[in-house]
PDB file of N, CA and C in Angstrom:
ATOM      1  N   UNK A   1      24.761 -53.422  23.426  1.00  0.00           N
ATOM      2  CA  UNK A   1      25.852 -53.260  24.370  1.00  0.00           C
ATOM      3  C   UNK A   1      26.347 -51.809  24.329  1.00  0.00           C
ATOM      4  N   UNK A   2      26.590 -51.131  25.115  1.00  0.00           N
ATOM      5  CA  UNK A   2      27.163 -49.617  26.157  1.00  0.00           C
ATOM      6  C   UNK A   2      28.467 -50.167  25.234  1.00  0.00           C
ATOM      7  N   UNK A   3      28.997 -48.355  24.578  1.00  0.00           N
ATOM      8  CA  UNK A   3      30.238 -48.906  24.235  1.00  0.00           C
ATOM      9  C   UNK A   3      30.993 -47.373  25.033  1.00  0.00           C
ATOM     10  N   UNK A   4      32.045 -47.707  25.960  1.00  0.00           N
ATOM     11  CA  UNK A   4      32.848 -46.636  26.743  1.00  0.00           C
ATOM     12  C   UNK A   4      33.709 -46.568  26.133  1.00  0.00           C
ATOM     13  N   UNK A   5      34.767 -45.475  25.613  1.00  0.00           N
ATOM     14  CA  UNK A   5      36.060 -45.301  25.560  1.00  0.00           C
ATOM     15  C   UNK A   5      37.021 -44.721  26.548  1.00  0.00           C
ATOM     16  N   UNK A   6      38.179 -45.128  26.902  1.00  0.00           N
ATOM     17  CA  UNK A   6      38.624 -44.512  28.003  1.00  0.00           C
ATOM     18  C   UNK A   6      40.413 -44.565  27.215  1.00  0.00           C
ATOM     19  N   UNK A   7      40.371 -43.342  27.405  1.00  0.00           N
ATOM     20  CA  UNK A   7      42.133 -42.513  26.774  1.00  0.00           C
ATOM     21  C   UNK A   7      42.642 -43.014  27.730  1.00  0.00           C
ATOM     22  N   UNK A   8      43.673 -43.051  27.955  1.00  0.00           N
ATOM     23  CA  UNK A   8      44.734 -43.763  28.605  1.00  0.00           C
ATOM     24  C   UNK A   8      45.859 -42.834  28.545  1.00  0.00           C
ATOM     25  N   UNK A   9      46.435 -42.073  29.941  1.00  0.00           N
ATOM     26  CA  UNK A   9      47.366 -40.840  29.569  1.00  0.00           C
ATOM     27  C   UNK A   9      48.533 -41.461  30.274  1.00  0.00           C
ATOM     28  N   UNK A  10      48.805 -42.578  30.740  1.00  0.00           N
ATOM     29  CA  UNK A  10      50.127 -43.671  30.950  1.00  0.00           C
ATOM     30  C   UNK A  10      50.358 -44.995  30.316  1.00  0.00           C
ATOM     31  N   UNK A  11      51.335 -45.603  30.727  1.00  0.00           N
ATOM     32  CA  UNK A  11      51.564 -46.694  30.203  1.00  0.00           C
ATOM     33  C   UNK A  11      50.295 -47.936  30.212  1.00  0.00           C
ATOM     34  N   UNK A  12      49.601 -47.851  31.579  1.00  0.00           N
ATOM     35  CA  UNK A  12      48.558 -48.717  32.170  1.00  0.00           C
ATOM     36  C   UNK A  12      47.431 -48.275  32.848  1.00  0.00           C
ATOM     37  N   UNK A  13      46.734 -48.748  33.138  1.00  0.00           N
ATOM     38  CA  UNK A  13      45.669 -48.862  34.009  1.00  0.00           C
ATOM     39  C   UNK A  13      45.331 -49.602  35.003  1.00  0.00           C
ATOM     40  N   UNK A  14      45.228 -50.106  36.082  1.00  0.00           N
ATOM     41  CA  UNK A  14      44.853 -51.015  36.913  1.00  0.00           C
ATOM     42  C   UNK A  14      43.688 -51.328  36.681  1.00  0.00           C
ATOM     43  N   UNK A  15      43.438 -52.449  36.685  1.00  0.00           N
ATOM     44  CA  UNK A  15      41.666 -52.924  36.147  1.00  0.00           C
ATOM     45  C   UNK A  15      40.615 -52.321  37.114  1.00  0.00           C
ATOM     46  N   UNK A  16      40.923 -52.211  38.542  1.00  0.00           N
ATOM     47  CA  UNK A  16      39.910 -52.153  39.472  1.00  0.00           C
ATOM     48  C   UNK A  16      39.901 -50.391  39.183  1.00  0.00           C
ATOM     49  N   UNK A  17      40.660 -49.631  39.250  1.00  0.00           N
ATOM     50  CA  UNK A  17      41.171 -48.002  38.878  1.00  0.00           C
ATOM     51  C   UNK A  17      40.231 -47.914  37.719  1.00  0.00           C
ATOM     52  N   UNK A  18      40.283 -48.789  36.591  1.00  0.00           N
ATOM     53  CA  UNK A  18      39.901 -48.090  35.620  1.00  0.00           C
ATOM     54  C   UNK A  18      37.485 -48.500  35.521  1.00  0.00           C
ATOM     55  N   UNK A  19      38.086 -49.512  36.416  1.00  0.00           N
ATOM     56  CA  UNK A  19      36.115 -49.465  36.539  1.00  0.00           C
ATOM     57  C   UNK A  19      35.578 -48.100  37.002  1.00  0.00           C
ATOM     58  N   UNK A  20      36.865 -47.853  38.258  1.00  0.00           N
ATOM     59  CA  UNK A  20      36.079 -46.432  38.905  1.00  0.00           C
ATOM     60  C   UNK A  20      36.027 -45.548  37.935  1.00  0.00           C
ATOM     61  N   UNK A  21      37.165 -45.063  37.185  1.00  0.00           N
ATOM     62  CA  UNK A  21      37.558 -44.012  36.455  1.00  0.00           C
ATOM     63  C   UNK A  21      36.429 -44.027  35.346  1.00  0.00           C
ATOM     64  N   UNK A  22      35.793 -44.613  35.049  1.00  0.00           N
ATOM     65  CA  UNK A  22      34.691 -44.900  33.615  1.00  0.00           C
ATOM     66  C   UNK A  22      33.225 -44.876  34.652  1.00  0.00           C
ATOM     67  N   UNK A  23      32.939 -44.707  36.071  1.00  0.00           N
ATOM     68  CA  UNK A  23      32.136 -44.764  36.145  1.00  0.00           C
ATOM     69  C   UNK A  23      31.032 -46.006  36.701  1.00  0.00           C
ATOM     70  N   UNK A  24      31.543 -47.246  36.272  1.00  0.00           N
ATOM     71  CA  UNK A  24      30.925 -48.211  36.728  1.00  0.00           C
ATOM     72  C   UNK A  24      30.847 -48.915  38.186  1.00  0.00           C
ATOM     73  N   UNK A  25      31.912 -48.228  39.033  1.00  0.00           N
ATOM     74  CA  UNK A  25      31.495 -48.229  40.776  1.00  0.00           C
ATOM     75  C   UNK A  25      32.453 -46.557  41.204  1.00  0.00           C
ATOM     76  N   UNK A  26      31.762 -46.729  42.302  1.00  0.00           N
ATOM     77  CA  UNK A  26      32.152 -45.882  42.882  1.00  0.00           C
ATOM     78  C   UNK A  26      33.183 -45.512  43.554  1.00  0.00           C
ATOM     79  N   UNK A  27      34.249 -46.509  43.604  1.00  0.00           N
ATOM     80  CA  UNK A  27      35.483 -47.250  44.142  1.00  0.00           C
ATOM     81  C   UNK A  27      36.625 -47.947  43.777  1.00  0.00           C
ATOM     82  N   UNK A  28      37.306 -47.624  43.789  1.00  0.00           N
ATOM     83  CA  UNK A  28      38.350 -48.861  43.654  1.00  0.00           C
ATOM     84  C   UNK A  28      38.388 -50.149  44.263  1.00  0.00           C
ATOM     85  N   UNK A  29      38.111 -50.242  45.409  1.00  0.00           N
ATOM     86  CA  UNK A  29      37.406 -51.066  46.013  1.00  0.00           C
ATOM     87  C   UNK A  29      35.716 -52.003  45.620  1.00  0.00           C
ATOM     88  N   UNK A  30      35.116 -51.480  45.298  1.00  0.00           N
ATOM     89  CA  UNK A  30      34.354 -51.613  44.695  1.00  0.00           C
ATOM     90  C   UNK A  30      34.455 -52.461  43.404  1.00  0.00           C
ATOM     91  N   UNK A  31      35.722 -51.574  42.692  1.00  0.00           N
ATOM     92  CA  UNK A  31      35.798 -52.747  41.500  1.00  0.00           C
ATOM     93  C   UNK A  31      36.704 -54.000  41.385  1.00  0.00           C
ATOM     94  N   UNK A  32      37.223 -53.408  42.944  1.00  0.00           N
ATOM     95  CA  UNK A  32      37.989 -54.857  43.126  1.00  0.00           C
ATOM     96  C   UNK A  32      37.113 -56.121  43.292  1.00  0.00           C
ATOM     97  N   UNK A  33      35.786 -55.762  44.365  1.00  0.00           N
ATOM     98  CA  UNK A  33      34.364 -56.818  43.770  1.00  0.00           C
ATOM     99  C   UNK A  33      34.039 -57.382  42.992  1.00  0.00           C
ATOM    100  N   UNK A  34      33.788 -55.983  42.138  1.00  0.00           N
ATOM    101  CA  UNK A  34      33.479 -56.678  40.499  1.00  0.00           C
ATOM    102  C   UNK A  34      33.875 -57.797  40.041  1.00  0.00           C
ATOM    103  N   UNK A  35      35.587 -57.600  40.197  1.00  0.00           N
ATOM    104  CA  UNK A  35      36.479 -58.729  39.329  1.00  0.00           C
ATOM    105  C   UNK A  35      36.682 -59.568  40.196  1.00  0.00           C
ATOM    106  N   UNK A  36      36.580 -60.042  41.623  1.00  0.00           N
ATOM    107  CA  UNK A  36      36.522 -61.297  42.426  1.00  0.00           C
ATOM    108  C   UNK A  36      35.377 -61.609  42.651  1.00  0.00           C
ATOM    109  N   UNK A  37      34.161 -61.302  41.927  1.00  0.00           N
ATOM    110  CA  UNK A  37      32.972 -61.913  41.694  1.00  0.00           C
ATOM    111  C   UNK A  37      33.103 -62.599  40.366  1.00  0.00           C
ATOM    112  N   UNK A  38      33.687 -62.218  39.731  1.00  0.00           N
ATOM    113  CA  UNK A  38      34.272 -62.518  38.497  1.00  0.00           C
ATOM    114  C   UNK A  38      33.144 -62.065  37.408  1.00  0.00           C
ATOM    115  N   UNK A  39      32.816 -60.933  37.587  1.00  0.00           N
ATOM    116  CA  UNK A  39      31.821 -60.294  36.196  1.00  0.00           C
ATOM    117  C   UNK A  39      32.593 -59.451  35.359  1.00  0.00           C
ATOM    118  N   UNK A  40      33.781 -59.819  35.401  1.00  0.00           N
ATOM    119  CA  UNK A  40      34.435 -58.962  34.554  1.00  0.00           C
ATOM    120  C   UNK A  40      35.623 -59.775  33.492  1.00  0.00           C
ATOM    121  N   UNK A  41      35.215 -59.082  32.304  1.00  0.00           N
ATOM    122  CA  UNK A  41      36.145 -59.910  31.205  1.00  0.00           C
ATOM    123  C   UNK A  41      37.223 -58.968  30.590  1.00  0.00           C
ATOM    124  N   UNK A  42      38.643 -59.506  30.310  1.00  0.00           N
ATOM    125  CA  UNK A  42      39.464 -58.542  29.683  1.00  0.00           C
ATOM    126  C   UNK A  42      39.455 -59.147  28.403  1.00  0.00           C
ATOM    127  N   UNK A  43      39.482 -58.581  26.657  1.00  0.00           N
ATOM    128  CA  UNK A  43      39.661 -59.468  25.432  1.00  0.00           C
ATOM    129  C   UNK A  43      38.831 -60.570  26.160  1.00  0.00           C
ATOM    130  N   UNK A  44      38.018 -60.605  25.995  1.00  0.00           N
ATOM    131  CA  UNK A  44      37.143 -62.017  26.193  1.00  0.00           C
ATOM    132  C   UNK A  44      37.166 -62.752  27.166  1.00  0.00           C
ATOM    133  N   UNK A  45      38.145 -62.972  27.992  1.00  0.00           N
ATOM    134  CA  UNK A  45      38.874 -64.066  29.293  1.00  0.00           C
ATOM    135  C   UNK A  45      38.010 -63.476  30.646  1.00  0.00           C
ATOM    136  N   UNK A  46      37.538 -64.267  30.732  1.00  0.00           N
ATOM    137  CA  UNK A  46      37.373 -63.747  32.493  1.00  0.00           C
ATOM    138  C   UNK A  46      38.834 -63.371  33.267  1.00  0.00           C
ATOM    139  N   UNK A  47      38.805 -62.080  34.077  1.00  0.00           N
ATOM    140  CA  UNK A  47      39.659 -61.548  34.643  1.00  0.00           C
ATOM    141  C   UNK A  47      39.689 -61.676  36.328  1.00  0.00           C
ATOM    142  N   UNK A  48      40.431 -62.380  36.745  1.00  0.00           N
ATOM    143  CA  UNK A  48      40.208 -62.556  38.437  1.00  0.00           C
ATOM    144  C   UNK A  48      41.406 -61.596  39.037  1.00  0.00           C
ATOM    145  N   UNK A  49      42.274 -60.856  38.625  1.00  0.00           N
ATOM    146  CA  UNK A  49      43.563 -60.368  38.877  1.00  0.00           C
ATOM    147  C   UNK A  49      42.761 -58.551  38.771  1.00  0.00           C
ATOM    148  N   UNK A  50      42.859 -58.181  40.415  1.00  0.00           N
ATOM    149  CA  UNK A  50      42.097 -57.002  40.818  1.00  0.00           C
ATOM    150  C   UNK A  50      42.776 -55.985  39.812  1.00  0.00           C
ATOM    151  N   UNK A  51      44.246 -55.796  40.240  1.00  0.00           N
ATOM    152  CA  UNK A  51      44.822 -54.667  39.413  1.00  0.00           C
ATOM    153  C   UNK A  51      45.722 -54.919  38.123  1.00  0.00           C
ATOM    154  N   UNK A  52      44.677 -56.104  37.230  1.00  0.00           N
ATOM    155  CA  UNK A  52      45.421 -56.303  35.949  1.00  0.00           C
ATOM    156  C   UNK A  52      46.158 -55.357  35.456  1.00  0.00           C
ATOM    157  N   UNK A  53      47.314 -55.053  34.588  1.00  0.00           N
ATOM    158  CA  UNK A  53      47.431 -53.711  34.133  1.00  0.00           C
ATOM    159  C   UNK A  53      46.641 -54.013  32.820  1.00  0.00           C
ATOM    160  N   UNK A  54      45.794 -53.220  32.674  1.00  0.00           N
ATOM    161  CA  UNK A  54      45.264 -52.639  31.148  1.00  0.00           C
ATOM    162  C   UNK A  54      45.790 -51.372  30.057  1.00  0.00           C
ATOM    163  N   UNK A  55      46.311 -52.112  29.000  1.00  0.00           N
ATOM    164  CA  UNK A  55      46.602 -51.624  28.736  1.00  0.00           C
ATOM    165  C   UNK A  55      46.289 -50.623  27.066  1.00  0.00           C
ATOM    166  N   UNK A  56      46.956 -49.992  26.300  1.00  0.00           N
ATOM    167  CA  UNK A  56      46.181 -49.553  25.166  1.00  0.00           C
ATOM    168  C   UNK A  56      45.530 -50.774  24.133  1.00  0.00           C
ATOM    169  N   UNK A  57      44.344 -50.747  23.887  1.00  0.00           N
ATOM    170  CA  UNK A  57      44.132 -51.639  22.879  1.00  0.00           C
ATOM    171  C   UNK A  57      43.615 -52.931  23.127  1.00  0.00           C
ATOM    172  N   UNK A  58      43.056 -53.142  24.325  1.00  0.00           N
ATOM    173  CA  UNK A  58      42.567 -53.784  25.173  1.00  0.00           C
ATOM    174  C   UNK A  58      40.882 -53.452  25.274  1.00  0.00           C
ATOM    175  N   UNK A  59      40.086 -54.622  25.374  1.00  0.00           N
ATOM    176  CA  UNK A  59      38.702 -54.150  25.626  1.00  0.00           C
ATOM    177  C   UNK A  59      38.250 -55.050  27.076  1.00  0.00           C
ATOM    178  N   UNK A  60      37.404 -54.150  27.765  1.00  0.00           N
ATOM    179  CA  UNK A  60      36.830 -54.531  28.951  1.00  0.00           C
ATOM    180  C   UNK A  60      35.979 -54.433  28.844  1.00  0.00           C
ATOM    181  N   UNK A  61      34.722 -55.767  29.705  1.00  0.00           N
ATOM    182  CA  UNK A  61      33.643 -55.647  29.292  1.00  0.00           C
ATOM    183  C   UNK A  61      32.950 -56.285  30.711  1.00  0.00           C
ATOM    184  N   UNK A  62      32.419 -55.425  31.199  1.00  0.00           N
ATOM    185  CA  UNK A  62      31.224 -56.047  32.524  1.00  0.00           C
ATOM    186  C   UNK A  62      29.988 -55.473  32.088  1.00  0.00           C
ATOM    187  N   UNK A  63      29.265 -56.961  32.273  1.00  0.00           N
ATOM    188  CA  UNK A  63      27.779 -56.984  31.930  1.00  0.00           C
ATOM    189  C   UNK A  63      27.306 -56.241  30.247  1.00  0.00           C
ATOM    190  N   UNK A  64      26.696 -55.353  30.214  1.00  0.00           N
ATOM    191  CA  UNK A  64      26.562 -54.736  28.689  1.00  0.00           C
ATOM    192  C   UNK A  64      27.397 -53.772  28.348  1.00  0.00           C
ATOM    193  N   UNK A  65      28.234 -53.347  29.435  1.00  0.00           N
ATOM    194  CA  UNK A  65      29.158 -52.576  29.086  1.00  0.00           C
ATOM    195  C   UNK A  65      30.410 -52.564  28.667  1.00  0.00           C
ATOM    196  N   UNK A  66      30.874 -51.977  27.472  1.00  0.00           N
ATOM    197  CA  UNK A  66      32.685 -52.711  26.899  1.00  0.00           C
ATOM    198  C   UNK A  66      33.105 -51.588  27.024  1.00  0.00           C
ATOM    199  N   UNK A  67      34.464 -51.344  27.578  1.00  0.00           N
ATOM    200  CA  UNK A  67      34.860 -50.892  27.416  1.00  0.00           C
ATOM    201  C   UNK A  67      36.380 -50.527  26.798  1.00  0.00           C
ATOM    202  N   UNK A  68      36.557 -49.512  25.961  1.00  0.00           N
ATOM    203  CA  UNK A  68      37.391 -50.000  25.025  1.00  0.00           C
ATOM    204  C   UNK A  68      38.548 -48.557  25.466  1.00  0.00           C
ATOM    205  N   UNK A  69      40.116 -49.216  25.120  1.00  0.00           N
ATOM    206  CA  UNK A  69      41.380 -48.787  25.428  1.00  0.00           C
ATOM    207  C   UNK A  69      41.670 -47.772  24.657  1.00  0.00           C
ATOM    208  N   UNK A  70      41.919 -46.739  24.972  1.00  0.00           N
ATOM    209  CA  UNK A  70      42.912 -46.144  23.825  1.00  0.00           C
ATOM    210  C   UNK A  70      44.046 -45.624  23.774  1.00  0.00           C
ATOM    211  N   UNK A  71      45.107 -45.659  23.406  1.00  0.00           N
ATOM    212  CA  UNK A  71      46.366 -44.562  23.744  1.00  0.00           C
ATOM    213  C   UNK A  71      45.913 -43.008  23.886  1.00  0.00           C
ATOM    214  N   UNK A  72      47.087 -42.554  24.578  1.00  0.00           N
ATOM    215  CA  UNK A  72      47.114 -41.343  24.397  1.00  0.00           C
ATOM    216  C   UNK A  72      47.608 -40.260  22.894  1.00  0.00           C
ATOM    217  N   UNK A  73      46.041 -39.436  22.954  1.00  0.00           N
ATOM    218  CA  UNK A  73      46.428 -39.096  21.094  1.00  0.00           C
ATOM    219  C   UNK A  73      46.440 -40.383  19.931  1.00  0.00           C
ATOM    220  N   UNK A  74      45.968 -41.693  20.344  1.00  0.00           N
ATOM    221  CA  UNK A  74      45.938 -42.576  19.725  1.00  0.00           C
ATOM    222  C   UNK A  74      47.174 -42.674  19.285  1.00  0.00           C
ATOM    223  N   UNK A  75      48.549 -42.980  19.803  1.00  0.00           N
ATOM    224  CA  UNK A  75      49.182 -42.478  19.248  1.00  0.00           C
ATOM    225  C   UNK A  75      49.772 -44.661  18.596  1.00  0.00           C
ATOM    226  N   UNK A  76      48.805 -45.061  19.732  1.00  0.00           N
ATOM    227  CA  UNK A  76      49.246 -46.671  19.545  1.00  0.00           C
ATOM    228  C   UNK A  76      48.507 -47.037  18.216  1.00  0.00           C
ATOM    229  N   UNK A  77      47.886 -46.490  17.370  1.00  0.00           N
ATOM    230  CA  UNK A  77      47.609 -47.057  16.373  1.00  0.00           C
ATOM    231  C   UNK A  77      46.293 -47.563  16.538  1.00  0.00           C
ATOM    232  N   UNK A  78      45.803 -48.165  17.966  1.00  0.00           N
ATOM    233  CA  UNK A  78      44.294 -48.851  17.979  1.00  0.00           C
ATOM    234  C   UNK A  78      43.290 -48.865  17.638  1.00  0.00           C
TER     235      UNK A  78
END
């Protein structure tokens, strides 16, 4: 399994925002797909909610790819 890290320089992320932002579509739109196809898991759960907020410390994972949360400066401890 692809392991991504993605810093986090606010409070959140929108789930569909942060597929684009890492690369895995080309869109926000796009990853709003993703997650109403439902190939996308937050902590383990399948995720149907386009602009979950994600937040530090959190792992996302579509298909072989996880991707994992981090604060800014790590400052959350994760």
């Amino acid at each position: 399994m692809q392991k991504v890290e993605f810093e986090l320089t606010s409070e959140y992320v929108e789930l569909n925002q942060l597929l684009k932002l890492v690369g895995l579509c080309d869109s926000g739109g796009a990853g709003k797909q993703l997650v109403a196809g439902g190939q996308v898991r937050v902590d383990g759960k399948q995720e149907l909610r386009k602009t979950a907020k994600i937040r530090a410390g959190q792992q996302v994972t579509v298909g072989d790819v996880r991707i994992v949360v981090v604060g800014d400066s790590g400052a959350d401890g994760a």
